[in-house]
C-alpha atoms as a PDB file:
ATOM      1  CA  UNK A   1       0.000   0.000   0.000  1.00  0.00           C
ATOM      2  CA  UNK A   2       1.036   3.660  -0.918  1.00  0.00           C
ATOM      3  CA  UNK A   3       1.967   6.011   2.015  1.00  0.00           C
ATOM      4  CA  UNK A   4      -1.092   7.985   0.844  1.00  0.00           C
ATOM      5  CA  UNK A   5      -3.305   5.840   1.160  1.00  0.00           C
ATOM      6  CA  UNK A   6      -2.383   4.444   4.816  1.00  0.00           C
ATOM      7  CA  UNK A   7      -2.828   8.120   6.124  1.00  0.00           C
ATOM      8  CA  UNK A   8      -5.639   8.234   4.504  1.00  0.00           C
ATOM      9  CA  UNK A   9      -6.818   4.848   6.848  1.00  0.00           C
ATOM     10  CA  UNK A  10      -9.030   5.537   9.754  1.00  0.00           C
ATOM     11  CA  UNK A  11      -8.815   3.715  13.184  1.00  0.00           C
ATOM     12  CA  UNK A  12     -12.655   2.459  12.464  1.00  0.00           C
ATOM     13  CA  UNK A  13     -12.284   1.304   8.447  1.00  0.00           C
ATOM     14  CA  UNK A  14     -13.172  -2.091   8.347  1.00  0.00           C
ATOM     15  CA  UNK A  15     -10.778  -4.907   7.840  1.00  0.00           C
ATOM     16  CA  UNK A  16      -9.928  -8.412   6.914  1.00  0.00           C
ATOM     17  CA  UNK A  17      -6.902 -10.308   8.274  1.00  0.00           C
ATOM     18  CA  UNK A  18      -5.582 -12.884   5.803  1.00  0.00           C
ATOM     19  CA  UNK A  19      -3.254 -15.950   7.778  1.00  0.00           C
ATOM     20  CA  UNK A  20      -2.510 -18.624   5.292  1.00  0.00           C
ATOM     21  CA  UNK A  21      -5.845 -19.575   4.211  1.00  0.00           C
ATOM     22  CA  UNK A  22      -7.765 -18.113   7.230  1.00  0.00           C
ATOM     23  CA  UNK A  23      -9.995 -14.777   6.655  1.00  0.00           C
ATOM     24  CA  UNK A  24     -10.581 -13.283   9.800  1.00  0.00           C
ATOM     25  CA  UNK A  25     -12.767  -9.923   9.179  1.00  0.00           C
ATOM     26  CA  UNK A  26     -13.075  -6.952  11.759  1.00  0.00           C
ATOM     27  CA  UNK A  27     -15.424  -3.437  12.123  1.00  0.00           C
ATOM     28  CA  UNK A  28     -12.028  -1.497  12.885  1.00  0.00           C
ATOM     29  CA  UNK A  29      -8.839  -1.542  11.215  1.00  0.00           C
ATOM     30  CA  UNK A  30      -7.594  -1.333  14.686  1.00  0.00           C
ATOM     31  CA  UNK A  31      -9.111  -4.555  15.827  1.00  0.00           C
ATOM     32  CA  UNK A  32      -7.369  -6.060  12.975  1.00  0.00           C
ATOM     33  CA  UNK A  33      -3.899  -4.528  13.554  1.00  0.00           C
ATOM     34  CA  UNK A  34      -4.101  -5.745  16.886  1.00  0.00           C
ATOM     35  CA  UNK A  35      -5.512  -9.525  16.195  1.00  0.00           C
ATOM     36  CA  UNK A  36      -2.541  -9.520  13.324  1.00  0.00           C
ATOM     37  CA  UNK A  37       0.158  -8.394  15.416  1.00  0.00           C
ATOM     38  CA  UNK A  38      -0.822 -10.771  18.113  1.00  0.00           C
ATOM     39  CA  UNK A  39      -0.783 -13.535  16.455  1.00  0.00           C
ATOM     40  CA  UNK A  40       1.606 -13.390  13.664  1.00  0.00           C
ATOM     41  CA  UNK A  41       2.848 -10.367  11.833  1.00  0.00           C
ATOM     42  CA  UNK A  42       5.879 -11.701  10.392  1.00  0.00           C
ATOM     43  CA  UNK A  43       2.919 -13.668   8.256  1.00  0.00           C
ATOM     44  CA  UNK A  44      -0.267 -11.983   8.302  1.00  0.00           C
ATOM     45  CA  UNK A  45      -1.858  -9.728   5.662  1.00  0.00           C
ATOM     46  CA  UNK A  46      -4.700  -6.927   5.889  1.00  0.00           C
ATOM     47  CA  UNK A  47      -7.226  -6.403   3.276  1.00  0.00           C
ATOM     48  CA  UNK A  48      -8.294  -2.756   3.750  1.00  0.00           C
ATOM     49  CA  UNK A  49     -10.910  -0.626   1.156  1.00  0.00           C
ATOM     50  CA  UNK A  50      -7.866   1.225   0.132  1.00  0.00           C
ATOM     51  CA  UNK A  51      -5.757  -2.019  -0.102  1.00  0.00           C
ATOM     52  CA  UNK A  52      -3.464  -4.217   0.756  1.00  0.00           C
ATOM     53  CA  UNK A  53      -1.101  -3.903   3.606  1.00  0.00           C
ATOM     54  CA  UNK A  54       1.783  -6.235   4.134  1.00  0.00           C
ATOM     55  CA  UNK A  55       3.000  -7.432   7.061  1.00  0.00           C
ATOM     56  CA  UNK A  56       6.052  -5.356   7.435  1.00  0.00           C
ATOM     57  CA  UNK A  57       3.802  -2.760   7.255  1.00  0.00           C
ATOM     58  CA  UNK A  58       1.602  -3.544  10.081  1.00  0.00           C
ATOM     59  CA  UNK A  59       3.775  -2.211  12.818  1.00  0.00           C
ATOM     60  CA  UNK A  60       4.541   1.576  11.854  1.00  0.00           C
ATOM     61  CA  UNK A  61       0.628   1.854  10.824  1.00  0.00           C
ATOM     62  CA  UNK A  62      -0.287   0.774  14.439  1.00  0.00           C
ATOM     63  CA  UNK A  63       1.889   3.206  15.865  1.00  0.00           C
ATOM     64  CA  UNK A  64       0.805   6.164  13.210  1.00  0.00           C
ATOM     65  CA  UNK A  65      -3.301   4.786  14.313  1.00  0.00           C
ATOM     66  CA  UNK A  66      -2.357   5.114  18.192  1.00  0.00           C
ATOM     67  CA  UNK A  67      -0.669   8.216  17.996  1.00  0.00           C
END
């Protein structure tokens, strides 16, 4: 995802965190972020309606969404 775009992402966009095969969906991006970095981030991926993010980009948009 384009640096754009992820400030453009809002702590209550909806989300969908991919884990292999596994789709786990969420009401807040934030929800998602945290369920991700929880559980795997070196692995998991988040669907958002602006994209894709990748998992070494989960991290600094946590810390950009708690700020």
């Amino acid at each position: 995802m384009e640096t754009d775009d992820m400030a453009r992402l809002k702590p209550t966009d909806p989300a969908t965190v991919l884990l292999g095969e596994d789709r786990h969906h969420f009401a807040s991006i934030e929800d998602a972020l945290r369920f991700a970095l929880g559980t795997a981030a070196h692995r998991a991926w988040v669907i958002t309606d602006r994209g894709l993010l990748a998992p070494e980009d989960l991290p600094r948009l946590a810390q950009r969404l708690a700020a």
